[in-house]
PDB file of N, CA and C in Angstrom:
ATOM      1  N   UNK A   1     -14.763  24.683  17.226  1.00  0.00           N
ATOM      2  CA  UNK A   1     -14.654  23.309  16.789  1.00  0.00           C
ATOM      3  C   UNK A   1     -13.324  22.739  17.270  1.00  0.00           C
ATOM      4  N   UNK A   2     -13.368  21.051  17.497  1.00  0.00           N
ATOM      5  CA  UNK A   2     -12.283  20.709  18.128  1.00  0.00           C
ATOM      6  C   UNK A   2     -12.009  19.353  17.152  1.00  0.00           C
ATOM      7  N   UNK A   3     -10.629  19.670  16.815  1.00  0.00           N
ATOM      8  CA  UNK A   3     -10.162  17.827  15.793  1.00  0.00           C
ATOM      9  C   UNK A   3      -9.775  17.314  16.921  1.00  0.00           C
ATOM     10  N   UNK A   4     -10.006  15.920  16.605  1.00  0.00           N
ATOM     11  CA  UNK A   4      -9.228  15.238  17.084  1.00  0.00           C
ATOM     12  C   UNK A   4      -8.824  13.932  16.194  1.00  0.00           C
ATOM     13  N   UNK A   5      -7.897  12.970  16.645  1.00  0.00           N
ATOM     14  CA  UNK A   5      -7.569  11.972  15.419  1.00  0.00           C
ATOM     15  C   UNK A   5      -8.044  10.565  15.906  1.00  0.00           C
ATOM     16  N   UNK A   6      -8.391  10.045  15.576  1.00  0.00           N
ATOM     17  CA  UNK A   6      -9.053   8.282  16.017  1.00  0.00           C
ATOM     18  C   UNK A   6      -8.770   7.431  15.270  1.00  0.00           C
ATOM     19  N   UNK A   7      -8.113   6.692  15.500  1.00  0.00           N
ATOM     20  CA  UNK A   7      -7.981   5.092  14.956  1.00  0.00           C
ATOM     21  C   UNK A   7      -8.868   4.498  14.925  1.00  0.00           C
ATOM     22  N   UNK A   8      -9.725   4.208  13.964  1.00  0.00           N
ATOM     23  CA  UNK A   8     -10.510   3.523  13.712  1.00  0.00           C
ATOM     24  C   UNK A   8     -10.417   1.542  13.684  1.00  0.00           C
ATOM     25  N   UNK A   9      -9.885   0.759  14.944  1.00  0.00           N
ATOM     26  CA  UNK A   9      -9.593  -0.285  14.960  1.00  0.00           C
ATOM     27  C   UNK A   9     -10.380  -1.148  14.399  1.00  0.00           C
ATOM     28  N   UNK A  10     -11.653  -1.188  14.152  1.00  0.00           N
ATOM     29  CA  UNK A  10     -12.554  -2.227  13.340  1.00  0.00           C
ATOM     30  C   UNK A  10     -13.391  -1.502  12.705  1.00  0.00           C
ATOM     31  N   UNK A  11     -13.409  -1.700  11.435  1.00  0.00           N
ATOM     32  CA  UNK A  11     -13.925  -0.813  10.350  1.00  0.00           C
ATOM     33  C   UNK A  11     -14.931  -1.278  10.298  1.00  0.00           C
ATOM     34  N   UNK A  12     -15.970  -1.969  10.609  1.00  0.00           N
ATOM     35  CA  UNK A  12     -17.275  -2.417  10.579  1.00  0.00           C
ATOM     36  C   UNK A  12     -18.288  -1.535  11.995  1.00  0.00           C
ATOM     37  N   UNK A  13     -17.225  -1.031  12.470  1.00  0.00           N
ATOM     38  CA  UNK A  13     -17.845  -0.072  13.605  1.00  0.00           C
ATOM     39  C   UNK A  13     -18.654   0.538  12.979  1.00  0.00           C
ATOM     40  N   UNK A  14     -19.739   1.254  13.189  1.00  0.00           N
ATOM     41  CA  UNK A  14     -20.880   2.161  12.374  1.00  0.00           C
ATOM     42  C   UNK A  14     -21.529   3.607  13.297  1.00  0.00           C
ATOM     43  N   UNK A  15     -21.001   3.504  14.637  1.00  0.00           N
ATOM     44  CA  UNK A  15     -21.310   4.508  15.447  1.00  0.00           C
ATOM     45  C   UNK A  15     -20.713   5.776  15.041  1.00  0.00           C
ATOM     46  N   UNK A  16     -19.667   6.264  14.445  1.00  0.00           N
ATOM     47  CA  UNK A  16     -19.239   7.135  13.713  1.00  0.00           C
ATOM     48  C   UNK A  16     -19.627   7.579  12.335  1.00  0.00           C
ATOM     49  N   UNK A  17     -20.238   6.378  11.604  1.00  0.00           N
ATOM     50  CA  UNK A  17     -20.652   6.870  10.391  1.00  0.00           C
ATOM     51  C   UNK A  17     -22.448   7.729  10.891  1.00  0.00           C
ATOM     52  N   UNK A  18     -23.175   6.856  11.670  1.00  0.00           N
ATOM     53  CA  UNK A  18     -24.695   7.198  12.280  1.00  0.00           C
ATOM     54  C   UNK A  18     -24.336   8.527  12.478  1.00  0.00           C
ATOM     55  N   UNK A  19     -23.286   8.881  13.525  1.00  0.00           N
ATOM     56  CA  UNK A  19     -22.692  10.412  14.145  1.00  0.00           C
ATOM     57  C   UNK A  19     -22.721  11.071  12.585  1.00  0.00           C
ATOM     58  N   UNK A  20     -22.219  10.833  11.883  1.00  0.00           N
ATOM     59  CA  UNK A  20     -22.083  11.792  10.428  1.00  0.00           C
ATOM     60  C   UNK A  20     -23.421  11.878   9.863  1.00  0.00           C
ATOM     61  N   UNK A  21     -23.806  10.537   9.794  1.00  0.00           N
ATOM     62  CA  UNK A  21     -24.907  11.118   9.259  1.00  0.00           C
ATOM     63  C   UNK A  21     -26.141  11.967   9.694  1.00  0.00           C
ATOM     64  N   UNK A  22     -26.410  12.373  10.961  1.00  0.00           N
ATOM     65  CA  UNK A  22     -26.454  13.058  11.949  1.00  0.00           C
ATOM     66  C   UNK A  22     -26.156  14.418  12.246  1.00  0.00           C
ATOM     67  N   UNK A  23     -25.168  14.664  10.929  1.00  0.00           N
ATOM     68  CA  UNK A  23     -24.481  15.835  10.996  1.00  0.00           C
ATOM     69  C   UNK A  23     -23.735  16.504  12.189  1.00  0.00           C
ATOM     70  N   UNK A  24     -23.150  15.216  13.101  1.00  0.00           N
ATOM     71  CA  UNK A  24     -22.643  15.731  14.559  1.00  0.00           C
ATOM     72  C   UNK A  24     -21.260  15.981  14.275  1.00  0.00           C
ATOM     73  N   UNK A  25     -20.967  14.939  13.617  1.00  0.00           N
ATOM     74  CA  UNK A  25     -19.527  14.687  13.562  1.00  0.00           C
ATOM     75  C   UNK A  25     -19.166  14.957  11.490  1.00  0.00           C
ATOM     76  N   UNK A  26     -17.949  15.894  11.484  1.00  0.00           N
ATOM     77  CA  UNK A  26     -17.894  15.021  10.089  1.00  0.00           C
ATOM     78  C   UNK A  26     -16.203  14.155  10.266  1.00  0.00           C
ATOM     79  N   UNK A  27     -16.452  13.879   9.309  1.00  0.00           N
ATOM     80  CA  UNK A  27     -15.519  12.458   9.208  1.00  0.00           C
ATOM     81  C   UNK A  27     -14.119  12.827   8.127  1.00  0.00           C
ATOM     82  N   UNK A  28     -13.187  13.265   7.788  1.00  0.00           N
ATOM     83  CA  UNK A  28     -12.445  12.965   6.875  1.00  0.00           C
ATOM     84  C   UNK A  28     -10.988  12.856   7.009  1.00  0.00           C
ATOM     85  N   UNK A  29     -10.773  11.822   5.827  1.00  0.00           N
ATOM     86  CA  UNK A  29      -9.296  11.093   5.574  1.00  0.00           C
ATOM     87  C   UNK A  29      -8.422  12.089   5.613  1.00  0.00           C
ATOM     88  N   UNK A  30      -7.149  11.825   6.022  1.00  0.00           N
ATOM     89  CA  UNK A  30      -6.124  12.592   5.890  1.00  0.00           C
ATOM     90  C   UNK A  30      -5.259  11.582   5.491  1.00  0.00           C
ATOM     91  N   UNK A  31      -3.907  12.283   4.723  1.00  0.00           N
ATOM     92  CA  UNK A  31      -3.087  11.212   4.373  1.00  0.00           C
ATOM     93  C   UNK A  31      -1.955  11.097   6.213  1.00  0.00           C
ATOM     94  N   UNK A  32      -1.797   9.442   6.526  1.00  0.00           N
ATOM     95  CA  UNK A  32      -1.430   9.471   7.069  1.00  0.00           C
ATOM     96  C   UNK A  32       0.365   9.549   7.064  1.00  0.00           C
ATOM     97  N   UNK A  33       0.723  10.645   8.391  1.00  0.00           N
ATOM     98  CA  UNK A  33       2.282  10.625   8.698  1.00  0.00           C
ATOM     99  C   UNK A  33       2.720   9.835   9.850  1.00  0.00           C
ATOM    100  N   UNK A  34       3.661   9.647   9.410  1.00  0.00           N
ATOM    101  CA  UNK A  34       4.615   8.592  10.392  1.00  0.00           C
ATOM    102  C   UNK A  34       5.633   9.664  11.212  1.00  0.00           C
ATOM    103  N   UNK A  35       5.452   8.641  12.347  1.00  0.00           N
ATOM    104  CA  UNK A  35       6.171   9.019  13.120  1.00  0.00           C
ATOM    105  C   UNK A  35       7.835  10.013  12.909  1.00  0.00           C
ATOM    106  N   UNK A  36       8.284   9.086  11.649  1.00  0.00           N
ATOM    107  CA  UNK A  36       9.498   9.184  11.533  1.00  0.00           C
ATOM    108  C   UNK A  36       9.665  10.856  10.892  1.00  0.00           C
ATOM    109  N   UNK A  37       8.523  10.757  10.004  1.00  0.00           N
ATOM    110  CA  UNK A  37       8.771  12.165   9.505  1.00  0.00           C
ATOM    111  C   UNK A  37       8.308  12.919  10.687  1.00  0.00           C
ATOM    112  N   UNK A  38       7.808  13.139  11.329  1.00  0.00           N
ATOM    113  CA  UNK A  38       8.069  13.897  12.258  1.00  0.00           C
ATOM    114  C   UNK A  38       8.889  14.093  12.707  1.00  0.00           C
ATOM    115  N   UNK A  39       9.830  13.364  13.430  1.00  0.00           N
ATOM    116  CA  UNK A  39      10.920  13.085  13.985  1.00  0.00           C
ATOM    117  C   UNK A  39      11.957  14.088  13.356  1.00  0.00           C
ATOM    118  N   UNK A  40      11.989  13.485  11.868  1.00  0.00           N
ATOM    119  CA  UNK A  40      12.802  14.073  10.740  1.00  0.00           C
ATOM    120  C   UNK A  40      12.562  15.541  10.515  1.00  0.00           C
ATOM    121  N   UNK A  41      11.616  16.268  10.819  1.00  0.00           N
ATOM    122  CA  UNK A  41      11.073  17.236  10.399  1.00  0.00           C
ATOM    123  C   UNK A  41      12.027  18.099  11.935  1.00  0.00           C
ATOM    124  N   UNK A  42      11.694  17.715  13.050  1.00  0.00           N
ATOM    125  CA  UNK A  42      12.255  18.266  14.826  1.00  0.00           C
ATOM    126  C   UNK A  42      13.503  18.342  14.570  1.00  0.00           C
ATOM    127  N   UNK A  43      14.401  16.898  13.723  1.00  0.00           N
ATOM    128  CA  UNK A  43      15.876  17.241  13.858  1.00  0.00           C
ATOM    129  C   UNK A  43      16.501  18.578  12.591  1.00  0.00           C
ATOM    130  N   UNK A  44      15.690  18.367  11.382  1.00  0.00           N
ATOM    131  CA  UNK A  44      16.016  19.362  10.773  1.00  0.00           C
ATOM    132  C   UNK A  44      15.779  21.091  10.968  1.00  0.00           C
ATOM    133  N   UNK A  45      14.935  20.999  11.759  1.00  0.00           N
ATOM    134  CA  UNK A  45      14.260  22.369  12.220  1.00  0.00           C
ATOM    135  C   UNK A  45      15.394  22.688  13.373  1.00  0.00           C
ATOM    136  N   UNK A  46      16.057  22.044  14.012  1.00  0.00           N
ATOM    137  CA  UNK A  46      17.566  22.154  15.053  1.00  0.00           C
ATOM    138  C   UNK A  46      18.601  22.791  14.002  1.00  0.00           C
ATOM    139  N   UNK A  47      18.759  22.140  13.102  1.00  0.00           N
ATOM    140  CA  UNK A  47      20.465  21.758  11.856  1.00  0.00           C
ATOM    141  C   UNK A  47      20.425  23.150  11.403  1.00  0.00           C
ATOM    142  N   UNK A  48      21.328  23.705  11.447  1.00  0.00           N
ATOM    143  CA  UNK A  48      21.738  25.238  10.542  1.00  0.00           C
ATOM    144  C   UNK A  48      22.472  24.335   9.103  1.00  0.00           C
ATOM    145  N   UNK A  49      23.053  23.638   9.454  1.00  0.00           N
ATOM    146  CA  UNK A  49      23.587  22.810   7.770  1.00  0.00           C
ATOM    147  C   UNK A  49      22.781  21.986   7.403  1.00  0.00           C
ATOM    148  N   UNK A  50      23.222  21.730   5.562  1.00  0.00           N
ATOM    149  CA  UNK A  50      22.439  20.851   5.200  1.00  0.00           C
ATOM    150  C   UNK A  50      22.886  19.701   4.634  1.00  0.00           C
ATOM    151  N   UNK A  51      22.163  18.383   4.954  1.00  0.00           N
ATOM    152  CA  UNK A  51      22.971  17.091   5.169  1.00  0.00           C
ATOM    153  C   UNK A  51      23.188  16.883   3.526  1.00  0.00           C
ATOM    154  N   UNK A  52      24.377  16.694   2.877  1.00  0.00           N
ATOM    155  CA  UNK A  52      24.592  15.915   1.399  1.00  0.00           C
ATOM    156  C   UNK A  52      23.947  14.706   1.532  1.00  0.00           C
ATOM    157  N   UNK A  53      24.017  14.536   0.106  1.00  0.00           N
ATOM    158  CA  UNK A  53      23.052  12.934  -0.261  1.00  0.00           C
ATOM    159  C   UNK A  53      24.695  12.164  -0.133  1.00  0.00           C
ATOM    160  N   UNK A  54      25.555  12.382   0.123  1.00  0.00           N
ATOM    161  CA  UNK A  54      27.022  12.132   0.147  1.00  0.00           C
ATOM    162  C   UNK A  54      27.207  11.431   1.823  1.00  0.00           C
ATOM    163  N   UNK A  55      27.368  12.525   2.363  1.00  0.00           N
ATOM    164  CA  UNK A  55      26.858  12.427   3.814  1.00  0.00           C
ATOM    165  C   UNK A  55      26.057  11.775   4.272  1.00  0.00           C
ATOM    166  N   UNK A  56      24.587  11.534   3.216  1.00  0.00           N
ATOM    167  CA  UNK A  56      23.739  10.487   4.228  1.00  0.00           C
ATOM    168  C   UNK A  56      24.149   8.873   3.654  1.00  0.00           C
ATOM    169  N   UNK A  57      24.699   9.040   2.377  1.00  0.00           N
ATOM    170  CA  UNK A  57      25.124   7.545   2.231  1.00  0.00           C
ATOM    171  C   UNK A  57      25.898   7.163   2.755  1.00  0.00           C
ATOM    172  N   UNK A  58      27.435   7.622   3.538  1.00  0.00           N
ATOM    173  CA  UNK A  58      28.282   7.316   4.260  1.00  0.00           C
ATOM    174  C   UNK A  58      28.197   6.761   5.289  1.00  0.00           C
ATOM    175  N   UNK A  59      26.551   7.522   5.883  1.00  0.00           N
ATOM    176  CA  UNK A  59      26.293   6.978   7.300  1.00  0.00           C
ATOM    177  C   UNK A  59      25.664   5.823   7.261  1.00  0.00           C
ATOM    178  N   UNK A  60      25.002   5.482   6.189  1.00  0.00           N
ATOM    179  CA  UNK A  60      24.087   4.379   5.964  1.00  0.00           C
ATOM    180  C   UNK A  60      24.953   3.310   6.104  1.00  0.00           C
ATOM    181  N   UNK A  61      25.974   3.678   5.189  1.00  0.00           N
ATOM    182  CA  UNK A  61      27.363   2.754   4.988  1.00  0.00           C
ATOM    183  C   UNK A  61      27.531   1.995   6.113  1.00  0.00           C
ATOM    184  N   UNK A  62      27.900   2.934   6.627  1.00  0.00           N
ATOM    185  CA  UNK A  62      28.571   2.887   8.196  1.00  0.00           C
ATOM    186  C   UNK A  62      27.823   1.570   9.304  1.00  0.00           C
ATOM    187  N   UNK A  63      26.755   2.321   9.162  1.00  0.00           N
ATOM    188  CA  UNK A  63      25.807   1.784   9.984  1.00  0.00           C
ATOM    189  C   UNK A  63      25.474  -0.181   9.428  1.00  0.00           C
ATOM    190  N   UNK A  64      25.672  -0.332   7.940  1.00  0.00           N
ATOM    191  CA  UNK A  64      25.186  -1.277   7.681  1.00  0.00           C
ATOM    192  C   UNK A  64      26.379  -2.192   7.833  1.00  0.00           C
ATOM    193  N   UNK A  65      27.095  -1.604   7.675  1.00  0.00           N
ATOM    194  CA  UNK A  65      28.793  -2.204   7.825  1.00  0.00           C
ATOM    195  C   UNK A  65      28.704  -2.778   9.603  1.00  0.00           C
ATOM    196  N   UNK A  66      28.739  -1.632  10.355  1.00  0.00           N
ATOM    197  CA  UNK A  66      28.776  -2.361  11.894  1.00  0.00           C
ATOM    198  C   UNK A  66      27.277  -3.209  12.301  1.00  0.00           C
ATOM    199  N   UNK A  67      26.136  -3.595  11.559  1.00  0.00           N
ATOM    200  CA  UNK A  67      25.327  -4.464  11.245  1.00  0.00           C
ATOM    201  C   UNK A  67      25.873  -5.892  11.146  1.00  0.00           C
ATOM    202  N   UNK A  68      26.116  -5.790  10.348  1.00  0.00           N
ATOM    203  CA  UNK A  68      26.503  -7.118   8.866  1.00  0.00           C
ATOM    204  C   UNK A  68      28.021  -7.754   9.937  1.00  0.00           C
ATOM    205  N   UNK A  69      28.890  -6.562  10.463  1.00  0.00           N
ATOM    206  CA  UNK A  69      29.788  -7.363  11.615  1.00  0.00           C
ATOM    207  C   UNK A  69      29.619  -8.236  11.989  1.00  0.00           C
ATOM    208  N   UNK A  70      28.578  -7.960  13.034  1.00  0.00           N
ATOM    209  CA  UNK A  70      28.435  -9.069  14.317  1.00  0.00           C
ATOM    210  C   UNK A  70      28.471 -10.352  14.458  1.00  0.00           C
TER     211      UNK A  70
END
């Protein structure tokens, strides 16, 4: 058996539900992930340390500070 993932762009499509009912295909929800946690997941799987909730507010800081500059 092979997954694969599909965006379903117009939900009134019905060629996928016929396929299920058909018993060709089955069909089910997953909760969807974002990109970001992925992302988040690659840089932490690199890091031997672990970031403080200290540390990540500083940067936020930081970041919103050279924002709000310009």
């Amino acid at each position: 058996m092979e997954t694969i993932r599909i965006d379903i762009i117009n939900p009134k499509a019905k060629l996928l539900k016929k396929l299920a009912d058909l018993n060709l295909i089955k069909i089910s929800k997953e909760k969807y992930k974002s990109d970001f946690s992925t992302l988040l997941k690659k840089i932490r799987a690199k890091s031997n340390d672990e970031i403080s909730l200290d540390e990540i507010t500083k940067e936020v800081e930081q970041v919103r500070k050279s924002r709000y500059e310009k």
